[in-house]
Protein backbone atom coordinates (compact mmCIF):
# COMPACT_ATOMS: atom_id res chain seq x y z
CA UNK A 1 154.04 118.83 61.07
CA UNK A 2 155.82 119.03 64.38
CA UNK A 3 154.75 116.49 66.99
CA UNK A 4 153.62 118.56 70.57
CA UNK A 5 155.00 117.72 73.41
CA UNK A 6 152.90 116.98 76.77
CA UNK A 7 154.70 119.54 78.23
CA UNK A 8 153.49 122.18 75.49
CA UNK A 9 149.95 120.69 75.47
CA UNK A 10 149.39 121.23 79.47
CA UNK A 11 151.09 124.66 79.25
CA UNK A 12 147.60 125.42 78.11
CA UNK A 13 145.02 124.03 79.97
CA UNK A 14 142.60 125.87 81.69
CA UNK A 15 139.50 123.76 81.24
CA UNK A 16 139.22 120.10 82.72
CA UNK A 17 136.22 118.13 81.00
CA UNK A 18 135.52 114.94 82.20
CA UNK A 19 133.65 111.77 81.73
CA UNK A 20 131.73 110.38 83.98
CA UNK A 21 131.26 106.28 84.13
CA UNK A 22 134.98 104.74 83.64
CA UNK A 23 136.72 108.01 84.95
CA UNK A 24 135.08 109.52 87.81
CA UNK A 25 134.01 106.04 88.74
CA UNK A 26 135.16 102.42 87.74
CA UNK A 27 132.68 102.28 85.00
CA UNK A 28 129.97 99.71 86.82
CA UNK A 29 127.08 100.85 87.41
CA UNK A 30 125.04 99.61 90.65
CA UNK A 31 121.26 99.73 90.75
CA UNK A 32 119.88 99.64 94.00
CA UNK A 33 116.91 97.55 94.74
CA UNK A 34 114.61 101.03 95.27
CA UNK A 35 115.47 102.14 91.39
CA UNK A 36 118.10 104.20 92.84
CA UNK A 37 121.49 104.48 90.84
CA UNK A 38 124.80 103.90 92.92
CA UNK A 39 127.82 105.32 92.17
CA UNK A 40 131.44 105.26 93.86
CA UNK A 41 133.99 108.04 93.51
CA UNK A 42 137.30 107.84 94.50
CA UNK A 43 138.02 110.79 97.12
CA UNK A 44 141.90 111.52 95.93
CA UNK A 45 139.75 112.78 92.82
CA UNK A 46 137.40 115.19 94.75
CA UNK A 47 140.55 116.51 96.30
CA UNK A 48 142.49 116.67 93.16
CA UNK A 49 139.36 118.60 91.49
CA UNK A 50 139.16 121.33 94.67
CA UNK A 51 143.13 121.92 94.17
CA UNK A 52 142.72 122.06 90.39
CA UNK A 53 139.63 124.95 91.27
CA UNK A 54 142.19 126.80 93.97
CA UNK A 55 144.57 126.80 91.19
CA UNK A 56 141.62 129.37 89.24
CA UNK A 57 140.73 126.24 86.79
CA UNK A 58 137.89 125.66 85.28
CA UNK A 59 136.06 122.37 85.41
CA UNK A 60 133.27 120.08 83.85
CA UNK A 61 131.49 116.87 83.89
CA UNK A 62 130.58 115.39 80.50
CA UNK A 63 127.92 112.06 80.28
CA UNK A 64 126.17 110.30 78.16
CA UNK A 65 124.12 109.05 81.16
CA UNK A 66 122.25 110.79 83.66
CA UNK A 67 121.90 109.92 86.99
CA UNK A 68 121.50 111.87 90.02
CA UNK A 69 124.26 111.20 92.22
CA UNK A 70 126.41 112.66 89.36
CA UNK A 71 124.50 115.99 90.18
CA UNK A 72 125.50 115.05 93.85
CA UNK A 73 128.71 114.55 93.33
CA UNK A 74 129.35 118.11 91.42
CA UNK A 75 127.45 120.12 93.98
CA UNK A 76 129.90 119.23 96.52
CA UNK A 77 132.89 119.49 94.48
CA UNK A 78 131.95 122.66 93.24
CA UNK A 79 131.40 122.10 89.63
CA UNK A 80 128.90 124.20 87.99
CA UNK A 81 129.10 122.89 84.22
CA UNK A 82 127.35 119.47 83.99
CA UNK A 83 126.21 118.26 80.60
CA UNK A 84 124.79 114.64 81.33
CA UNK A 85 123.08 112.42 78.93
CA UNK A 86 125.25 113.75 75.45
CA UNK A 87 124.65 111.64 72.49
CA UNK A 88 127.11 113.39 70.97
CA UNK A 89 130.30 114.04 73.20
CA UNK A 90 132.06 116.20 70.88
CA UNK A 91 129.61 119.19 69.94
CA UNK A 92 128.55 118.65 73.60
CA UNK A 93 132.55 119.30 74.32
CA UNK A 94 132.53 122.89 71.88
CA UNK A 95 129.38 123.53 73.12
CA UNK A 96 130.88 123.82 77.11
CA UNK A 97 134.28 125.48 75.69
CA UNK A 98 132.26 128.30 73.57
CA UNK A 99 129.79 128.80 76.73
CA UNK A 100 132.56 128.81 78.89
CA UNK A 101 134.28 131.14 76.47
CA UNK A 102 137.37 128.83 76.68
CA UNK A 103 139.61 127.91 72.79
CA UNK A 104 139.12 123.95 73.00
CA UNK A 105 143.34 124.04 72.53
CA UNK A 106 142.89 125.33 76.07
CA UNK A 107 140.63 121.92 76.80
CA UNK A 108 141.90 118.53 78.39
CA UNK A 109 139.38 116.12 78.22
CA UNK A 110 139.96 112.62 80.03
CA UNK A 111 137.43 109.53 78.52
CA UNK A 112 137.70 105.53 78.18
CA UNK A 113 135.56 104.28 76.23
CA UNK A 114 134.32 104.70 72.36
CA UNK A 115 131.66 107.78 72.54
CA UNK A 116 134.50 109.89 73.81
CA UNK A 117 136.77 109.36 70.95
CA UNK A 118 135.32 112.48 68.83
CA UNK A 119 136.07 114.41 71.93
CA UNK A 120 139.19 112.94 72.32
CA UNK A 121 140.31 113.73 68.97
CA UNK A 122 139.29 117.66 69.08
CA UNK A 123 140.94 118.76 72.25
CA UNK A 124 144.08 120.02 73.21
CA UNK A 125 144.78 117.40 76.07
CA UNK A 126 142.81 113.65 75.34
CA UNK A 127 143.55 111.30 78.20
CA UNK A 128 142.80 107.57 78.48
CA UNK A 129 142.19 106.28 81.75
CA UNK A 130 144.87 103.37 82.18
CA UNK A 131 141.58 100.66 81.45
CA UNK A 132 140.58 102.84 78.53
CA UNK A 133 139.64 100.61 75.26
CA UNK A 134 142.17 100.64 72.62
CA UNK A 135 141.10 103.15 70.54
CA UNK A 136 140.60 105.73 73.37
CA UNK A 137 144.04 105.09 74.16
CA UNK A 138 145.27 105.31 70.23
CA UNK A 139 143.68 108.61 70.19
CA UNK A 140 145.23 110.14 73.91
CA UNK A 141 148.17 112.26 73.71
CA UNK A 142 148.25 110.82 77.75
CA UNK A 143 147.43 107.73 79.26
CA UNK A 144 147.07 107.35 83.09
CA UNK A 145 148.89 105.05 84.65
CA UNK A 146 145.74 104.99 87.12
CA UNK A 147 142.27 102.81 86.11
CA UNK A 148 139.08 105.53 85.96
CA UNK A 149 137.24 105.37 89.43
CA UNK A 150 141.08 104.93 91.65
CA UNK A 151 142.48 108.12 91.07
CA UNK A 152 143.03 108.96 87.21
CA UNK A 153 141.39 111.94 87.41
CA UNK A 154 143.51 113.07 90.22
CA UNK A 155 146.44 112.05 88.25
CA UNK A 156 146.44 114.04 85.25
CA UNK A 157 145.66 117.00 87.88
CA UNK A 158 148.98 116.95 88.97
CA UNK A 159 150.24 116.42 85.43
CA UNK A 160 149.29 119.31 84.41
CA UNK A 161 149.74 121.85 87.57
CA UNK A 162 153.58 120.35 87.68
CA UNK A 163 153.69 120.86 83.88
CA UNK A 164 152.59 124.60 84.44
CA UNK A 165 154.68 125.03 87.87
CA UNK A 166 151.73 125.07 90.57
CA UNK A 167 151.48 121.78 91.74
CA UNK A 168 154.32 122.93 94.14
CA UNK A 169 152.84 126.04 95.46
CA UNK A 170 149.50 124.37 96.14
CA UNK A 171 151.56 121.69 98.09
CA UNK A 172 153.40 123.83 99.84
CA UNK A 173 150.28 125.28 101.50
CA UNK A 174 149.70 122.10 103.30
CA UNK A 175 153.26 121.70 104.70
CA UNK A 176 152.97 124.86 106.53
């Protein structure tokens, strides 16, 4: 069987799924002496996920915690489909791509650690964060060169629209 190129794998995306704790954030977790759970996201990712929506993407937020600044987080940025607490990341991942009405080919999926390898290995784009364990990294077609939490997210954003010739246009919008 023919080996895929990254090129031919981000031709087509339409549907950006990601983690949450170790990709949207640096993957500690902060409890705040009220019960309340703290969480830091890196800002070049919120931007990076509003220029992925202008570009008429699709995007979701896939946990295996909960926590309410997640919600938070996605209300500003936009994102409707949030699946938090998922035992099971994969049929949570097919799950969001039939809803969505989206072919999971169509699906990148960026994770680090082990619960995201089944989703990893069933979607058309897996990513490893650059801090990713081993075997989420084995089983990525695409590892960041970025840690989760400092801009991985944002990274494989402009993979992707440069691999599909927007990142340019959506650039070029700002320089006027």
């Amino acid at each position: 069987m023919a080996t895929v190129s990254l090129q031919e794998r981000c031709a087509k995306i339409e549907l950006l799924v990601l983690d949450v704790d170790g990709v949207l954030t640096d993957g500690r977790i902060i409890h705040g002496g009220d019960g309340v759970e703290i969480k830091e996201f890196h800002v070049r990712d919120g931007s990076g996920i509003k220029l992925w929506q202008k570009a008429g993407k699709r995007v979701g937020i896939l946990s295996g915690r909960a926590c309410k600044a997640v919600d938070i987080r996605a209300a500003e940025l936009g994102i409707d489909t949030v699946v938090q607490g998922a035992a099971d990341k994969q049929a949570a991942l097919l799950a969001m791509t039939t809803s969505l009405g989206v072919q999971v080919e169509q699906t990148c999926f960026i994770g680090d650690d082990l619960p995201d390898v089944p989703a990893l290995r069933c979607c058309g784009l897996a990513v490893a964060v650059a801090d990713a364990c081993r075997e989420a990294s084995e089983d990525a077609q695409y590892v960041t060169r970025l840690p989760g939490g400092r801009g991985a997210v944002r990274e494989v954003i402009e993979v992707i629209l440069r691999c599909q010739g927007l990142w340019q246009k959506l650039v070029d919008a700002y320089r006027r």
